[in-house]
Protein backbone atom coordinates (compact mmCIF):
# COMPACT_ATOMS: atom_id res chain seq x y z
CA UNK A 1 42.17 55.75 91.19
CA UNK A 2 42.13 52.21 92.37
CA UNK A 3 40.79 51.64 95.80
CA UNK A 4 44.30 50.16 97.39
CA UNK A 5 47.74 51.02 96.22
CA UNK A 6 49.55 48.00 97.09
CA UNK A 7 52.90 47.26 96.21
CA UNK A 8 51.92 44.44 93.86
CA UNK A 9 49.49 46.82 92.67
CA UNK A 10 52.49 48.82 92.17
CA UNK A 11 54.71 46.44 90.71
CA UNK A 12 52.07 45.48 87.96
CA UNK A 13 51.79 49.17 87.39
CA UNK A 14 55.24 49.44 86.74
CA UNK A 15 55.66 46.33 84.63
CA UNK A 16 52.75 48.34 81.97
CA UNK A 17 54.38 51.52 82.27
CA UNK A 18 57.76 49.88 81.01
CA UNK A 19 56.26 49.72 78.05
CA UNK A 20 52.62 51.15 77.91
CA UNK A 21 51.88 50.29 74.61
CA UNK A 22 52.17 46.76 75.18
CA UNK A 23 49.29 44.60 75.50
CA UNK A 24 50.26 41.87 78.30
CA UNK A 25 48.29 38.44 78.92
CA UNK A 26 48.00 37.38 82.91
CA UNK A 27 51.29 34.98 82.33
CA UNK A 28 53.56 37.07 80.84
CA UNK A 29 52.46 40.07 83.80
CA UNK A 30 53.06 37.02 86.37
CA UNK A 31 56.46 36.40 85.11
CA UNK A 32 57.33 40.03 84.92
CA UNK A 33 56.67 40.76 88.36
CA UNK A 34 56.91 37.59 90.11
CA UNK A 35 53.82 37.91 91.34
CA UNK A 36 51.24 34.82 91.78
CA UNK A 37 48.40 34.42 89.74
CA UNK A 38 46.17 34.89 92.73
CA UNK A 39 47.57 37.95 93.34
CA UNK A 40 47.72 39.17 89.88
CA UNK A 41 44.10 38.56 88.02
CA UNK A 42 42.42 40.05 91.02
CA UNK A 43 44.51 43.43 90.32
CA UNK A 44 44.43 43.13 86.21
CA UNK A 45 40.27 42.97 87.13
CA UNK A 46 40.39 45.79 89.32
CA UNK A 47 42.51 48.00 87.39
CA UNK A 48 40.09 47.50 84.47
CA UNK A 49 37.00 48.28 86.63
CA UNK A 50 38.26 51.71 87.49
CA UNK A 51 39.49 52.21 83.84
CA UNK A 52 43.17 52.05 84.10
CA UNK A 53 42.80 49.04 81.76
CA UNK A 54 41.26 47.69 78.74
CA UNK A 55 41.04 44.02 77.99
CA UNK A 56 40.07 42.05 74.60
CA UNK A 57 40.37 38.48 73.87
CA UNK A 58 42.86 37.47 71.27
CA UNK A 59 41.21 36.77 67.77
CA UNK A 60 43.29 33.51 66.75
CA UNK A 61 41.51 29.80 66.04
CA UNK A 62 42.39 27.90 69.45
CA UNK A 63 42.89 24.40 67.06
CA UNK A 64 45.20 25.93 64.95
CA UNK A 65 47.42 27.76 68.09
CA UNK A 66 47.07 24.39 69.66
CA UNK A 67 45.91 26.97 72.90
CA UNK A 68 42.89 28.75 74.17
CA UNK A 69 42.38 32.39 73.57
CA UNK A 70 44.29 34.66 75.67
CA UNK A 71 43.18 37.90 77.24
CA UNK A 72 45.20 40.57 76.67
CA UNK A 73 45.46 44.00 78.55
CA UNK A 74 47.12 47.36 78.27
CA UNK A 75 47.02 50.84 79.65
CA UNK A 76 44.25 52.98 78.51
CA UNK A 77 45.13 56.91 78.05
CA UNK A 78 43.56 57.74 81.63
CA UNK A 79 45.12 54.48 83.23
CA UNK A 80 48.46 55.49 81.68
CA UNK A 81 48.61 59.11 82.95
CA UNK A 82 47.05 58.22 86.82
CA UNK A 83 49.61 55.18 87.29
CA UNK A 84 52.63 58.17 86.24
CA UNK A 85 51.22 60.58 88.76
CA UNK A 86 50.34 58.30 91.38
CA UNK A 87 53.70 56.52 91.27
CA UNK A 88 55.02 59.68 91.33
CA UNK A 89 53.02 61.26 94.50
CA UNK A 90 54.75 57.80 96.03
CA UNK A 91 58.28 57.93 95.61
CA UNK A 92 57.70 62.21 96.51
CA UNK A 93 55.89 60.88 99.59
CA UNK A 94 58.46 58.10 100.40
CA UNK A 95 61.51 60.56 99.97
CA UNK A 96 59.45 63.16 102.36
CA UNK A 97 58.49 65.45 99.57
CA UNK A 98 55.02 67.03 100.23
CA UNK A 99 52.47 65.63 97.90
CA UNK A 100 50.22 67.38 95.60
CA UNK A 101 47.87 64.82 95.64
CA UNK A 102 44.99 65.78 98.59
CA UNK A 103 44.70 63.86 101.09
CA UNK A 104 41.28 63.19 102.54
CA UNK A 105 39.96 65.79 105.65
CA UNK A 106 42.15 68.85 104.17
CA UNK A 107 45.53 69.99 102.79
CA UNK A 108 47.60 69.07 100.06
């Protein structure tokens, strides 16, 4: 699970699970969400350090594109099924619903 469950944190989360088969490069995830750049690499990176994402560089010849290389990113299986339940636990938690997700020190 990633350490912080921001709202940008949510709102990239949400832009992947729109369509979680879609690989997404940083711009395209910026655009989606509205989100800066500053805001969004640091979560793409973190998302992909616990898992939630993979990453690979784009195989294309940078002269002939006329651009670099992008990176591109999408859900993994784990990442995929943890963003659905954790977005979940968070609109049950928002709308009072009791959680199944534990909370630290005790009870569901």
């Amino acid at each position: 699970m990633p350490q912080r469950l921001t709202r940008p944190t949510r709102r990239v989360l949400e832009a992947f699970l729109d369509e979680p088969r879609r690989e997404w490069y940083g711009l395209e995830l910026i655009d989606a969400t509205k989100l800066s750049s500053g805001t969004t690499y640091p979560i793409l990176h973190r998302l992909e350090s616990d898992g939630w994402l993979q990453s690979t560089v784009e195989n294309i010849d940078p002269t002939a594109e006329g651009r670099p290389a992008r990176r591109l990113y999408q859900l993994t299986g784990v990442g995929e099924t943890a963003a659905r339940q954790t977005l979940a636990a968070r609109k049950d938690t928002r709308r009072g619903t009791r959680s199944l997700v534990p909370r630290a020190g005790g009870a569901a």
